[in-house]
C-alpha atoms as a PDB file:
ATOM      1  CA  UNK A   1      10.108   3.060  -3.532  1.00  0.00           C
ATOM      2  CA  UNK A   2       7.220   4.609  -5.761  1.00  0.00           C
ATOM      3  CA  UNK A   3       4.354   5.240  -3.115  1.00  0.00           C
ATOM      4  CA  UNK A   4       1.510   3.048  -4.093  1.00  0.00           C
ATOM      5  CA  UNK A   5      -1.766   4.974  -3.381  1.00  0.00           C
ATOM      6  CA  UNK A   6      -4.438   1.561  -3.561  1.00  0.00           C
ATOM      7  CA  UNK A   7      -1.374  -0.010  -1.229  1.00  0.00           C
ATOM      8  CA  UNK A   8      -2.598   2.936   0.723  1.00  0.00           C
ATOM      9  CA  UNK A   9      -5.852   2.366   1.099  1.00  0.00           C
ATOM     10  CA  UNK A  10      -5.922  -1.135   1.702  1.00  0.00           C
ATOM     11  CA  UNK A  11      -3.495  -0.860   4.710  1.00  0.00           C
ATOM     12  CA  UNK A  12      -6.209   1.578   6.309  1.00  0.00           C
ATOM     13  CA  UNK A  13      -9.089  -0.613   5.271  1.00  0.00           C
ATOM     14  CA  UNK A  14      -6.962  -3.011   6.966  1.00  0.00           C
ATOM     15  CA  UNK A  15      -6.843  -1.061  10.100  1.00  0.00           C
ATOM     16  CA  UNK A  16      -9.934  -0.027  10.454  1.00  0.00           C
ATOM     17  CA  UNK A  17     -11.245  -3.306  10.023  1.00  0.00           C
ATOM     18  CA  UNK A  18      -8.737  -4.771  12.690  1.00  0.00           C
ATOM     19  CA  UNK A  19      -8.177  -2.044  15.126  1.00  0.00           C
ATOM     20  CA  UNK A  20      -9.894  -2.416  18.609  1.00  0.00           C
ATOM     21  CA  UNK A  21      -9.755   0.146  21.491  1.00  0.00           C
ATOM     22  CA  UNK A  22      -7.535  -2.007  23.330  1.00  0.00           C
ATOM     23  CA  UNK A  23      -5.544  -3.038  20.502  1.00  0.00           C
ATOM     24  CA  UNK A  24      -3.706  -1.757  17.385  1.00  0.00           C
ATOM     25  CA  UNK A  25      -2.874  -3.440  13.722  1.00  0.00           C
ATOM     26  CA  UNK A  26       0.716  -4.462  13.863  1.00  0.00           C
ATOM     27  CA  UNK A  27       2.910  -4.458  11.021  1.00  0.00           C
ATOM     28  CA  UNK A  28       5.737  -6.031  11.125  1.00  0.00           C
ATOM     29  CA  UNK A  29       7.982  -8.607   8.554  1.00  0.00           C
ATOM     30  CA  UNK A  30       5.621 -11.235   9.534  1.00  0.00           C
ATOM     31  CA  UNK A  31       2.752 -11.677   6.574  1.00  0.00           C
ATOM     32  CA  UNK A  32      -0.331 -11.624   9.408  1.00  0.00           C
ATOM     33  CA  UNK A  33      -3.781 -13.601   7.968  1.00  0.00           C
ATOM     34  CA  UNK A  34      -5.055 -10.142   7.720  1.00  0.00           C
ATOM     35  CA  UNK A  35      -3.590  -8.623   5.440  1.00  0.00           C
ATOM     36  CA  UNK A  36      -4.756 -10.851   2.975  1.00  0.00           C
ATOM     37  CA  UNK A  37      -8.027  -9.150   3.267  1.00  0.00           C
ATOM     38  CA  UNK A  38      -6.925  -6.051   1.356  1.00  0.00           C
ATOM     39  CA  UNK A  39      -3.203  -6.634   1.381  1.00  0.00           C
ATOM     40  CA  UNK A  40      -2.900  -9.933  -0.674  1.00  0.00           C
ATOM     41  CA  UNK A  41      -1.305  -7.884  -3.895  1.00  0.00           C
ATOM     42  CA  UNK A  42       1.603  -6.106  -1.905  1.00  0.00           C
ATOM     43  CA  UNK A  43       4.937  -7.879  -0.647  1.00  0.00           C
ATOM     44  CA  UNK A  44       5.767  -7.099   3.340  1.00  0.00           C
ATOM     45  CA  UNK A  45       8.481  -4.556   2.187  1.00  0.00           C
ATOM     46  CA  UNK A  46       5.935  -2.169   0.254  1.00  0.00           C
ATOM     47  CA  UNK A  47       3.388  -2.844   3.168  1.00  0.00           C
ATOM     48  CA  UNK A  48       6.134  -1.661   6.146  1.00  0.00           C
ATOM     49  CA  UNK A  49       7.211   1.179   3.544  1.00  0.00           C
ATOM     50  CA  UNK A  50       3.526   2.370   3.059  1.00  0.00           C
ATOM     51  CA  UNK A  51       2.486   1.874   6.579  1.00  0.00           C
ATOM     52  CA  UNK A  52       5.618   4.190   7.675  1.00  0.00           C
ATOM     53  CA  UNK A  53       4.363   6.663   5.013  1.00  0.00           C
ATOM     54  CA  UNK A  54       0.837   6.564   6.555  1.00  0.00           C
ATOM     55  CA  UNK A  55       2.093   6.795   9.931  1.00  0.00           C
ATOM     56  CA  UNK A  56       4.285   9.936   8.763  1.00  0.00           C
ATOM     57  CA  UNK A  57       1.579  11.630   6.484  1.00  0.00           C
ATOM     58  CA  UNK A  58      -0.696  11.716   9.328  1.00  0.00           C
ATOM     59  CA  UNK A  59      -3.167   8.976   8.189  1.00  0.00           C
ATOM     60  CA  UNK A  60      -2.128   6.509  10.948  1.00  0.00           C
ATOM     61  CA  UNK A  61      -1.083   6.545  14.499  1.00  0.00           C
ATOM     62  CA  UNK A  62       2.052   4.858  15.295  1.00  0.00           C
ATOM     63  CA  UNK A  63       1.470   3.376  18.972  1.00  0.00           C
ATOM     64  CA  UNK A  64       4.719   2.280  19.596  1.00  0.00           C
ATOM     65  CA  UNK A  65       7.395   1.290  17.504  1.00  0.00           C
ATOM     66  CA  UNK A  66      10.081  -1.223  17.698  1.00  0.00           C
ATOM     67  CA  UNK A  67      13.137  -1.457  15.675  1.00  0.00           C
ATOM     68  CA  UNK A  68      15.866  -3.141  16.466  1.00  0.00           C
ATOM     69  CA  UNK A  69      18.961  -4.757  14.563  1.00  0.00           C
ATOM     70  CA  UNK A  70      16.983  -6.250  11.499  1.00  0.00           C
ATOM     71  CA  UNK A  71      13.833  -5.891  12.692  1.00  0.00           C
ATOM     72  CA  UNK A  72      11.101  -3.343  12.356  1.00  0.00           C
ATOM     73  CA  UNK A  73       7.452  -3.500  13.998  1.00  0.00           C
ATOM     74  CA  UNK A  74       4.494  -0.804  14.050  1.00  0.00           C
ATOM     75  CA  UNK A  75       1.605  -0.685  16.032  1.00  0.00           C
ATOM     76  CA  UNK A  76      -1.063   1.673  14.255  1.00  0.00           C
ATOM     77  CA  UNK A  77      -4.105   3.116  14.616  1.00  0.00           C
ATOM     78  CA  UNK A  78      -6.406   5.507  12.631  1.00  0.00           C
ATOM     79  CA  UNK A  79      -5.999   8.765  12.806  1.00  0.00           C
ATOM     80  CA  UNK A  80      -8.820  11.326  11.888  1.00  0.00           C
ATOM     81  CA  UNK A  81      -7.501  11.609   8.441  1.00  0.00           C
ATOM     82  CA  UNK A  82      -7.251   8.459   7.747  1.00  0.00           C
ATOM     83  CA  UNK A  83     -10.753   7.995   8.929  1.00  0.00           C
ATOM     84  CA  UNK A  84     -11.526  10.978   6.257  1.00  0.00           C
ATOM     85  CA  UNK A  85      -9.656   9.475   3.183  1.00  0.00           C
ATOM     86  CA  UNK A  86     -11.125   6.499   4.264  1.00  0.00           C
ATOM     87  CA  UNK A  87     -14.666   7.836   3.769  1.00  0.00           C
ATOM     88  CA  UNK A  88     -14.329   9.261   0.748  1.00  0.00           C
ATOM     89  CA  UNK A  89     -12.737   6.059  -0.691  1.00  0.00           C
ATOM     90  CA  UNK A  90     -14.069   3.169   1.079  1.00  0.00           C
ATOM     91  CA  UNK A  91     -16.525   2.229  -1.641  1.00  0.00           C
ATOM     92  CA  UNK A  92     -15.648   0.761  -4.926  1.00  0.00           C
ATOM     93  CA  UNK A  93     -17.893   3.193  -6.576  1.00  0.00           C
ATOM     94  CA  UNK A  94     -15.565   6.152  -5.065  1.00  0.00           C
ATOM     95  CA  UNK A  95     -12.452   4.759  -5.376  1.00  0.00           C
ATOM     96  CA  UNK A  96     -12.949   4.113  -8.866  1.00  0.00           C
ATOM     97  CA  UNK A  97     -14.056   7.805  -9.776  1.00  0.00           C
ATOM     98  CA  UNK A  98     -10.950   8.454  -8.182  1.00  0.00           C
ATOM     99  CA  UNK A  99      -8.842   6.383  -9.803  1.00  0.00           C
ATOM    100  CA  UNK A 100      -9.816   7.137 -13.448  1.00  0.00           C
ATOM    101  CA  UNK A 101      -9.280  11.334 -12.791  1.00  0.00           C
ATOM    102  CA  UNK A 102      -5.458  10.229 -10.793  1.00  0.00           C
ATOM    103  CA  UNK A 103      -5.058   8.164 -13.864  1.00  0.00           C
ATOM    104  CA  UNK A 104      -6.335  11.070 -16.422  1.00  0.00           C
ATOM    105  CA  UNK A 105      -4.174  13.628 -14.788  1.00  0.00           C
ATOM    106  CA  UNK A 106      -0.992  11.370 -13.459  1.00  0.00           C
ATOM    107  CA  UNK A 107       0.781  11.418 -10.268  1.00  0.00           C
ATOM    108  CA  UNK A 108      -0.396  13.309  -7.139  1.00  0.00           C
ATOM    109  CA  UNK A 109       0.297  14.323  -3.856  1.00  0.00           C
ATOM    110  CA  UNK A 110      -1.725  13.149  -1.230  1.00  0.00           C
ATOM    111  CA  UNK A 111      -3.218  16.273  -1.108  1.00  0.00           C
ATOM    112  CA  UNK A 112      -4.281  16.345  -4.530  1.00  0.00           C
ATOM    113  CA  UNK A 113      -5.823  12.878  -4.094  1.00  0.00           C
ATOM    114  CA  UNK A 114      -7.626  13.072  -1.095  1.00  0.00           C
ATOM    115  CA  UNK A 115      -9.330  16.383  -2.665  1.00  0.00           C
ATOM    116  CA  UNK A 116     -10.392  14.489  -5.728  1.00  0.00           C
ATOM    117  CA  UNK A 117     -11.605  11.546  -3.825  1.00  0.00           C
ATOM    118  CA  UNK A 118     -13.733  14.784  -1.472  1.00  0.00           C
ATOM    119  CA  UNK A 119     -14.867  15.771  -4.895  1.00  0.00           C
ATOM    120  CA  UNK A 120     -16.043  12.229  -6.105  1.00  0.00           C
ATOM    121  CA  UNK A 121     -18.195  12.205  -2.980  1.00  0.00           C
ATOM    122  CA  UNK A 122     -19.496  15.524  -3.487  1.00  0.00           C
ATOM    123  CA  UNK A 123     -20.861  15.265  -6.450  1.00  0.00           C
ATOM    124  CA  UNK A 124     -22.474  11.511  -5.655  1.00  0.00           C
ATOM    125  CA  UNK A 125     -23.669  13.322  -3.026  1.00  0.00           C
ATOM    126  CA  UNK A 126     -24.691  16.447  -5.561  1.00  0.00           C
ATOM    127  CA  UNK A 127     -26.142  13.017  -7.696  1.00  0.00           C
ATOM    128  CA  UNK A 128     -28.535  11.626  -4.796  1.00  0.00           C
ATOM    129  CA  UNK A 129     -29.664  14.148  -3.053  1.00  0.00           C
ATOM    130  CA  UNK A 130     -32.656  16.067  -4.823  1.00  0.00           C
ATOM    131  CA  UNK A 131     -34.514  12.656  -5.086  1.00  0.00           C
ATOM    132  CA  UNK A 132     -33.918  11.669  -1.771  1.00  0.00           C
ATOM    133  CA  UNK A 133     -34.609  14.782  -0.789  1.00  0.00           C
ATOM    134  CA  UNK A 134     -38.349  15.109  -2.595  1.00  0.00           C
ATOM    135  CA  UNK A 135     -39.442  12.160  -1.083  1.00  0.00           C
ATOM    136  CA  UNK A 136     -39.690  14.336   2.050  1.00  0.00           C
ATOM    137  CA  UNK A 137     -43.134  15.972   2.466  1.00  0.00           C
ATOM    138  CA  UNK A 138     -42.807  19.089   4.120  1.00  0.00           C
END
């Protein structure tokens, strides 16, 4: 399956929105209400593929799994880089810097993506700052 970096995002957007101390997102062939949130444009076999790449790219925690004979269930929660990519992606403003350079350059690794979405945030950052900054008297 071709990984599907908004499918990505929207299953930690997903997380982070659902995830409680006590209890983690599960993902399992069952379509939950909440993944129509940021989910609704993925069937349930990309979302368990993309949640097992997040879970093995480091993005997500997998709290316990269960798989048994036709049956596969993960219990995640965010990792710190998730939390990361999530900040430099969360807003629609960022993501969509990001997406035009990914689609002006093609595919990319992870990597290569969360560095680009860093650099989108840098340079709003870069953008804001000296105003915000001389409305300080000092």
């Amino acid at each position: 399956m071709e990984l599907n970096i908004s499918c990505v995002r929207s299953i930690l957007l997903t997380v982070e929105k659902y995830e409680t101390i006590y209890e983690p997102v599960s993902f399992d062939e069952e379509m939950h209400s909440y993944y129509k949130d940021y989910l609704d444009f993925c069937d349930i076999e990309q979302i368990l593929y993309h949640v097992q790449y997040c879970i093995k790219a480091g993005l997500l925690a997998d709290v316990s799994t269960t798989k048994a004979w036709g049956h596969i269930s993960f219990n995640c929660c965010l990792e710190p880089f998730g939390h990361d990519f999530l900040a430099n992606t969360r807003t629609e403003e960022k993501w969509k810097h990001t997406q035009s350079i990914l689609n002006k350059i093609g595919d990319a690794s992870l990597k290569v993506i969360s560095s680009i979405a860093e650099g989108v945030t840098t340079a709003l950052v870069d953008k804001y700052l000296p105003a915000e900054i001389s409305k300080f008297n000092f």
